[in-house]
N, C-alpha and C. Protein backbone atom coordinates (compact mmCIF):
# COMPACT_ATOMS: atom_id res chain seq x y z
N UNK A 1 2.43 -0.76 -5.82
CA UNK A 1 2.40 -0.24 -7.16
C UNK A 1 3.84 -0.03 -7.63
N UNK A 2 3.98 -0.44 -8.86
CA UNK A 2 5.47 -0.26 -9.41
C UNK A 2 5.35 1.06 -10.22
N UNK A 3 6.82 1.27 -9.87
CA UNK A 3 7.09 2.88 -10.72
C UNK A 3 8.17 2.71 -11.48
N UNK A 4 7.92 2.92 -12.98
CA UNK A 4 8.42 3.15 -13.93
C UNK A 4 9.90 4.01 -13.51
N UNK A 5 11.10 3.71 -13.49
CA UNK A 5 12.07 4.95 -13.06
C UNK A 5 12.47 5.71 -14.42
N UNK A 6 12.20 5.08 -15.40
CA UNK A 6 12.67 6.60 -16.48
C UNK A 6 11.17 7.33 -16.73
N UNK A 7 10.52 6.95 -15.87
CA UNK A 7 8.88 8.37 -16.61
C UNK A 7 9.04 9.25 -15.09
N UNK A 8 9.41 8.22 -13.86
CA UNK A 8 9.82 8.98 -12.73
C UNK A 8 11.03 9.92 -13.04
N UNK A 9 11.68 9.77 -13.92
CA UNK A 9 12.51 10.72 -13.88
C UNK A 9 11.95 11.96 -14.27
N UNK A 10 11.01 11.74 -15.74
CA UNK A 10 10.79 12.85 -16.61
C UNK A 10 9.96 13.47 -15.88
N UNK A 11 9.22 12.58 -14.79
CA UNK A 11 7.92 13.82 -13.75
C UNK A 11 8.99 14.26 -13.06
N UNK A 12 9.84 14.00 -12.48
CA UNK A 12 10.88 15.12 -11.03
C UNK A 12 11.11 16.10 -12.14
N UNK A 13 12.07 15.49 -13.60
CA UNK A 13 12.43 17.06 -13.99
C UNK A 13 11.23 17.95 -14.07
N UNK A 14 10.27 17.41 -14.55
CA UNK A 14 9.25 18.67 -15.20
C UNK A 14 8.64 18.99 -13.81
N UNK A 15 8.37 18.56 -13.17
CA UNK A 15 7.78 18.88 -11.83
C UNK A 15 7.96 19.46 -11.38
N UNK A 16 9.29 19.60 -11.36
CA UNK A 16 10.27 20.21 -10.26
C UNK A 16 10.28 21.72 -11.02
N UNK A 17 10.68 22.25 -12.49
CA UNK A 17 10.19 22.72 -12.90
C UNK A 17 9.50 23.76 -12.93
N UNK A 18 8.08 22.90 -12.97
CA UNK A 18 6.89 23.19 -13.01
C UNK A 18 6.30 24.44 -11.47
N UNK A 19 7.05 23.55 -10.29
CA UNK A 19 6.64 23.99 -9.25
C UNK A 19 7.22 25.23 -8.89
N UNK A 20 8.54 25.36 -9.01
CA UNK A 20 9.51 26.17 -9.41
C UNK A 20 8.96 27.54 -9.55
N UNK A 21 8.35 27.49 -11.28
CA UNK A 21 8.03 28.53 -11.80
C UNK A 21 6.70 29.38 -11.09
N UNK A 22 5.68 27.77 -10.36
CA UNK A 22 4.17 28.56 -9.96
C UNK A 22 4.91 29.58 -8.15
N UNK A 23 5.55 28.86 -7.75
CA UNK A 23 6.52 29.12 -6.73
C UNK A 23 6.69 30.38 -6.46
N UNK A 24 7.52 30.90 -8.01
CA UNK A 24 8.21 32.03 -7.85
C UNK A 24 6.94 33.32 -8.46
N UNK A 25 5.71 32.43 -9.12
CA UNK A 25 5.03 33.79 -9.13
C UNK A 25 3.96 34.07 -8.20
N UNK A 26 3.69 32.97 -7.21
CA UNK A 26 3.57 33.86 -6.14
C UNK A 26 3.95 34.51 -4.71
N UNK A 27 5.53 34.28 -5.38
CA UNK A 27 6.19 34.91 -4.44
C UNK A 27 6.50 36.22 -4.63
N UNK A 28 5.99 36.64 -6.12
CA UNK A 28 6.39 37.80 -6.72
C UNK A 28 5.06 38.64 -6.70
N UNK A 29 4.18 38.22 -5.71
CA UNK A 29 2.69 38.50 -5.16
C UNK A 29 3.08 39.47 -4.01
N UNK A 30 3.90 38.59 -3.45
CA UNK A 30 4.18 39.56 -2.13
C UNK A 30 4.44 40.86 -1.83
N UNK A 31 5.35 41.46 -2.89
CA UNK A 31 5.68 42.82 -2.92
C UNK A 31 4.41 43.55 -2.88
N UNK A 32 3.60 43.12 -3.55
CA UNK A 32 2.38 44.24 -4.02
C UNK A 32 1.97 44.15 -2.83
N UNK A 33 1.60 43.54 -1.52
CA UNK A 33 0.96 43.73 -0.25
C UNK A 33 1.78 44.93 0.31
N UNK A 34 3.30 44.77 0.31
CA UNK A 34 3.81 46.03 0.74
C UNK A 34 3.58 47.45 0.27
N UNK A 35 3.72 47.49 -0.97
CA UNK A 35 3.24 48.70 -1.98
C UNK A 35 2.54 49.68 -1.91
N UNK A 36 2.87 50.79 -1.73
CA UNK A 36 1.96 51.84 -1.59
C UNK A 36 1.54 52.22 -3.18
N UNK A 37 1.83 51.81 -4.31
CA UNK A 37 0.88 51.49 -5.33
C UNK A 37 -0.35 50.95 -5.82
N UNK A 38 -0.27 50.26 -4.80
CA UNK A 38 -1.68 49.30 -5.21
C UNK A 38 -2.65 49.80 -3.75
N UNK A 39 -3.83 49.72 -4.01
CA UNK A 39 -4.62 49.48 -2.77
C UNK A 39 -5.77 48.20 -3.02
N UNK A 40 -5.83 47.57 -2.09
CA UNK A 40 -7.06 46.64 -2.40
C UNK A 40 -7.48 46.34 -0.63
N UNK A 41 -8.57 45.64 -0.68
CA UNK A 41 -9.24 45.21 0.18
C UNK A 41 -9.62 43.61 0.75
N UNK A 42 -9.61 43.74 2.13
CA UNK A 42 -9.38 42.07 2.75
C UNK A 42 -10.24 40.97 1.45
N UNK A 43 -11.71 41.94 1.30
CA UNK A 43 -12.47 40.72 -0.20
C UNK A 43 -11.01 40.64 -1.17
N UNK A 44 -11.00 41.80 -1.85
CA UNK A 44 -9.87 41.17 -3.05
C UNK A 44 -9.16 40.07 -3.02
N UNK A 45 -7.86 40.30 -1.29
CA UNK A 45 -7.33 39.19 -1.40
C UNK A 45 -8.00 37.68 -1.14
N UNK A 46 -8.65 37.73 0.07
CA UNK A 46 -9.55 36.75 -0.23
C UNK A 46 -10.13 36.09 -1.40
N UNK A 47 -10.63 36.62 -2.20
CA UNK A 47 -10.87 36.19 -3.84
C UNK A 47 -9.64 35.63 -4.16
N UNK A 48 -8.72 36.29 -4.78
CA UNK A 48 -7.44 35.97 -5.46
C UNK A 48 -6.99 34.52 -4.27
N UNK A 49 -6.71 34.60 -3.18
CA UNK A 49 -6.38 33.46 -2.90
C UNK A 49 -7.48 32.02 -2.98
N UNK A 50 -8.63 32.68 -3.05
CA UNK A 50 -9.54 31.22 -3.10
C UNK A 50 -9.13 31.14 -4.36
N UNK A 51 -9.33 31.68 -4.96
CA UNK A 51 -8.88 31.60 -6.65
C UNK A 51 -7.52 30.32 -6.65
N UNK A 52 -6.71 30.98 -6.46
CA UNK A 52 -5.59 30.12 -6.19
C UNK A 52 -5.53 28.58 -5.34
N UNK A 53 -6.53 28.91 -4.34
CA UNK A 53 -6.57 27.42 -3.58
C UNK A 53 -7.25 26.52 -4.53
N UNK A 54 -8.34 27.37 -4.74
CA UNK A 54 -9.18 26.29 -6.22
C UNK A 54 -8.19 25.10 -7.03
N UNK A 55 -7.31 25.92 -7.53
CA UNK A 55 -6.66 25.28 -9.06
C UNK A 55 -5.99 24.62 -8.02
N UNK A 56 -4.72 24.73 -7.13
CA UNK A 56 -4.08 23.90 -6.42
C UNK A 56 -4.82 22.83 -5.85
N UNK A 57 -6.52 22.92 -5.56
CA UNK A 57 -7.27 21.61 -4.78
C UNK A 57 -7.63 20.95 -6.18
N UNK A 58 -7.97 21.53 -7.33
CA UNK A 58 -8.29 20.99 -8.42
C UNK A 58 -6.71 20.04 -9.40
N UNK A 59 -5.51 20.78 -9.08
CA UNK A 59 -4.58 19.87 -9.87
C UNK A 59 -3.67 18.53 -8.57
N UNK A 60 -4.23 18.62 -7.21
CA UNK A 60 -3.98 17.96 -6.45
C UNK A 60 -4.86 16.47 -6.28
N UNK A 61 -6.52 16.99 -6.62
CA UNK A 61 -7.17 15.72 -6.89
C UNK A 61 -7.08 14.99 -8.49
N UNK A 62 -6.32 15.43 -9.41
CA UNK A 62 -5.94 14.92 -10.58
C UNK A 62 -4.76 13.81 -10.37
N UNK A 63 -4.20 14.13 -9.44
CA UNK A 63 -3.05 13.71 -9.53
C UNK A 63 -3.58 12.57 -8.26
N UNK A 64 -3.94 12.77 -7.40
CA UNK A 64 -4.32 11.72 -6.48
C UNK A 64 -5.25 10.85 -7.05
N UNK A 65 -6.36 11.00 -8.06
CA UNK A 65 -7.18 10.30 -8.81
C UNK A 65 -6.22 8.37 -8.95
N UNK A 66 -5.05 8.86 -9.52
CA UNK A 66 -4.13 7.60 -9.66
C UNK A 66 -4.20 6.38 -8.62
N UNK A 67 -3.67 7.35 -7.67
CA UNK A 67 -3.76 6.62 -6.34
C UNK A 67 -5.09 5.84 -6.15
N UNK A 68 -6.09 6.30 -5.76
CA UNK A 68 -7.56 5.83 -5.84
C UNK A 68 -7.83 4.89 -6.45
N UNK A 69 -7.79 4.79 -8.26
CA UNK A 69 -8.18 3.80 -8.69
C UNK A 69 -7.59 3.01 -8.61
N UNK A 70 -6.01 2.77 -8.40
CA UNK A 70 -5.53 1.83 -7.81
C UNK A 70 -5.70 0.94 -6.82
N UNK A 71 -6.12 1.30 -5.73
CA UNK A 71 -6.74 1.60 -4.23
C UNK A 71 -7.87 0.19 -4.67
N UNK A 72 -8.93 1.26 -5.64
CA UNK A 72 -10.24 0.03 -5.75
C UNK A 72 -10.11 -0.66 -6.81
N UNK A 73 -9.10 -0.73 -7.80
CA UNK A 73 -8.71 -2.02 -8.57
C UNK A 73 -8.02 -2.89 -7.69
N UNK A 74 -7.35 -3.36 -6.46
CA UNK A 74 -6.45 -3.44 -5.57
C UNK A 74 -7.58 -4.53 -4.65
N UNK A 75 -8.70 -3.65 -4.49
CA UNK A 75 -9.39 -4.25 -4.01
C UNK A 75 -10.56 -5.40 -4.26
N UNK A 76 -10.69 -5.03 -5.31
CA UNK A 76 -11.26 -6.12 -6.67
C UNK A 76 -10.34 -7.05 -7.20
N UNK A 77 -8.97 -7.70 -6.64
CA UNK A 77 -8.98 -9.11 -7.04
C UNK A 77 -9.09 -10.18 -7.05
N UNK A 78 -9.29 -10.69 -8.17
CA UNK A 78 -10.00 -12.00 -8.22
C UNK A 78 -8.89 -13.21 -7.54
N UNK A 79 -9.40 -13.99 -6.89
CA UNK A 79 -8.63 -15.37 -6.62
C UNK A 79 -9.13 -16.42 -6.50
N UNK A 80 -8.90 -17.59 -6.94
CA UNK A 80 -9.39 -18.65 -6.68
C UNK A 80 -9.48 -19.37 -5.45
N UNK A 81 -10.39 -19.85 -4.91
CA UNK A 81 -10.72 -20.78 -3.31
C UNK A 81 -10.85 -20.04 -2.55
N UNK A 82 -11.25 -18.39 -2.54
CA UNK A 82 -11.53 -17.60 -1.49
C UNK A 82 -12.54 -17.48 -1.01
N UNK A 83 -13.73 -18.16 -1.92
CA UNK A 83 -15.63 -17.79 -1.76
C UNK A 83 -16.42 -18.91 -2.22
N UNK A 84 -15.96 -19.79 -1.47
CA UNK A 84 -16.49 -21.25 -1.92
C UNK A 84 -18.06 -21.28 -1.83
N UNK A 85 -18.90 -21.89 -2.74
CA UNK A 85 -19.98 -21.91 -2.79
C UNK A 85 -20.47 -23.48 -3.07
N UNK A 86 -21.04 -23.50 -2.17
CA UNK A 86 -21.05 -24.91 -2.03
C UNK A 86 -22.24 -25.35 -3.62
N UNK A 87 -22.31 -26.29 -4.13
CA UNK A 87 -23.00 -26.90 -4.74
C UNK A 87 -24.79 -27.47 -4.29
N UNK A 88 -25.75 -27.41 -4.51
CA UNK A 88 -26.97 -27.65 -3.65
C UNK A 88 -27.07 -29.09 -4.62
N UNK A 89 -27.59 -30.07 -4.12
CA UNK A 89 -28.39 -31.49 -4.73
C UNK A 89 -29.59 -31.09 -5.25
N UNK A 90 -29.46 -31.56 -6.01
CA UNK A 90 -30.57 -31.73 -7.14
C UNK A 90 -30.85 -33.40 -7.60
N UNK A 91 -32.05 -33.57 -6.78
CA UNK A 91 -32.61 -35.03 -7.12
C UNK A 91 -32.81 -35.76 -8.85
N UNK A 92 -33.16 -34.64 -9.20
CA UNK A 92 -33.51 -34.66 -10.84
C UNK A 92 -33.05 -34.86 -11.88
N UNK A 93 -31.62 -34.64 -11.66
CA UNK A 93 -30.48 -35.10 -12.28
C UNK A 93 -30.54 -34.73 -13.61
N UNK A 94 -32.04 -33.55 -14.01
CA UNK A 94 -31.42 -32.53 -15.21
C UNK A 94 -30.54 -31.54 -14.84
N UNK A 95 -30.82 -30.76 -13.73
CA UNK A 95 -29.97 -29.89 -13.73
C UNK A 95 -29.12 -29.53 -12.25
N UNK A 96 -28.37 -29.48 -12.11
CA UNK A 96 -27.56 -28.95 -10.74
C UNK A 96 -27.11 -27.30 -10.69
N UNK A 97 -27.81 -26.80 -9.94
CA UNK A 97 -27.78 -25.54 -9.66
C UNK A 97 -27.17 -25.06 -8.87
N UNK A 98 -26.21 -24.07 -8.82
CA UNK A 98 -25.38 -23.83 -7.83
C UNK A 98 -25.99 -22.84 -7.08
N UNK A 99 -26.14 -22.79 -5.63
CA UNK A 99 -26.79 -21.52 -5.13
C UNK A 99 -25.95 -21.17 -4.03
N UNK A 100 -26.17 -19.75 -3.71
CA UNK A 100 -25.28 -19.12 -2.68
C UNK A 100 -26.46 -19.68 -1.34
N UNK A 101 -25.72 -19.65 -0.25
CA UNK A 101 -26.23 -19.72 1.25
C UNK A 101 -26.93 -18.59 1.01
N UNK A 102 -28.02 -18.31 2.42
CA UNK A 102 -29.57 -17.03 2.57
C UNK A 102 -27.88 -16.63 3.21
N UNK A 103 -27.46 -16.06 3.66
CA UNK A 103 -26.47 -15.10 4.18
C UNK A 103 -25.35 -14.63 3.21
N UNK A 104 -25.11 -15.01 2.21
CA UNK A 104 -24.26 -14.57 1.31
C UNK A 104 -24.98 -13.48 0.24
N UNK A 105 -24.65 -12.23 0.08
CA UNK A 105 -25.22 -11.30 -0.47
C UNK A 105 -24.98 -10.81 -1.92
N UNK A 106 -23.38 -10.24 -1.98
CA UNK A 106 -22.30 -10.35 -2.97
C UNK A 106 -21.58 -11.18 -3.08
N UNK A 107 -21.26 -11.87 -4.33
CA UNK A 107 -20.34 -13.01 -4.20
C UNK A 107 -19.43 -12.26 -5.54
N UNK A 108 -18.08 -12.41 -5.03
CA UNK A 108 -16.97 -11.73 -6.42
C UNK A 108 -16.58 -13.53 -6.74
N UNK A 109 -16.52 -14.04 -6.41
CA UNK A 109 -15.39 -15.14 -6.37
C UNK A 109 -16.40 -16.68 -6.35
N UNK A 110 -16.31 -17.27 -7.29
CA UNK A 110 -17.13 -18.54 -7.57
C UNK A 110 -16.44 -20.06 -7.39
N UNK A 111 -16.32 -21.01 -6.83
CA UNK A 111 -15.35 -22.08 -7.45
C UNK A 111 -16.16 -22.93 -7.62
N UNK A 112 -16.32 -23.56 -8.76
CA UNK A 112 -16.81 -24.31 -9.12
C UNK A 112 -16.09 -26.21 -9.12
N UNK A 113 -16.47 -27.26 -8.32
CA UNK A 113 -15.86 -28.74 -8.62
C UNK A 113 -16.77 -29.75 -9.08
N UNK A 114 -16.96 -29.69 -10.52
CA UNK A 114 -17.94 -30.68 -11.09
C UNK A 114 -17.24 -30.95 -12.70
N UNK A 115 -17.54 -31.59 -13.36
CA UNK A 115 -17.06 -31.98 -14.70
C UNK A 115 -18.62 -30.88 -15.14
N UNK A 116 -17.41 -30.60 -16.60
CA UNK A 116 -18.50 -29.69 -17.50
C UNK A 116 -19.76 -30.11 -17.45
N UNK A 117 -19.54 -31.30 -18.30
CA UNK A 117 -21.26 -31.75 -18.84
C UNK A 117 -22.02 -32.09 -17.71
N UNK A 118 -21.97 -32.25 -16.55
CA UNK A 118 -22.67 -32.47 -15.16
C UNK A 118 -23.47 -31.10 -15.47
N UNK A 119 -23.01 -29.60 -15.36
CA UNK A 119 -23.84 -28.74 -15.53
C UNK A 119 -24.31 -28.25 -16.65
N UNK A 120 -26.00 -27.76 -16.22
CA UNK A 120 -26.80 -27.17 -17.54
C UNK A 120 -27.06 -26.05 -16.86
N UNK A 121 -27.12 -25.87 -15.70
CA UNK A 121 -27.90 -24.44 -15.39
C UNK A 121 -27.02 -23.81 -14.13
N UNK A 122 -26.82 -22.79 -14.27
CA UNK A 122 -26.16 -22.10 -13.20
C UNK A 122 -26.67 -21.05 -12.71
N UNK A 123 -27.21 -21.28 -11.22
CA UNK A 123 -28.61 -19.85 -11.14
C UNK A 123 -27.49 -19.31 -9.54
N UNK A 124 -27.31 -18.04 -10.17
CA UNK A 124 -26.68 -17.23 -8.49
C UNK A 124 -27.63 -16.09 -7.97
């Protein structure tokens, strides 16, 4: 996959940023565990941090989403002469039908070697 280097730039600055700022507020979490101001209980923090793991598992699969469809567009390309299908005879000489072999299930990839007007019907 190619990367753009001036939009790579504008994600490090803002990113960087970005991370920066979530960084420093919950580092500014910490004090309050020391604190004899506050009292809370093992549930509370528990909550507040699932809370927190949430959005971090939720803006981590946004961002990996990219990756992925890449992944299975990547894997879906088309090429020519990879899935040859042979041609079947047809005595009848209206129509020549191309059929896959009993063992071929999915076929992505077709090649066809006949002049146009030879075919009328194409059954897969």
């Amino acid at each position: 996959m190619e990367v753009n280097e001036e939009k790579r730039v504008k994600f490090m600055e803002n990113a960087g940023k970005r991370v920066n700022k979530v960084m420093h507020d919950i580092q500014i979490l910490e004090p309050m565990a020391r604190s004899s101001v506050y009292d809370f209980t093992k549930g509370d923090v528990e909550e507040m941090f699932l809370a927190m793991q949430e959005s971090l598992n939720t803006a981590k699969a946004e961002f990996e989403k990219k990756f992925e469809e890449k992944t299975k567009a990547e894997r879906r390309l088309f090429s020519f002469g990879t899935n040859v299908i042979p041609v079947a005879e047809n005595n009848n000489n209206t129509s020549n039908a191309i059929q896959a072999p009993n063992n071929v299930q999915n076929v992505d990839t077709v090649v066809i070697n006949a002049n146009v007007g030879d075919i009328t019907d194409i059954e897969l």
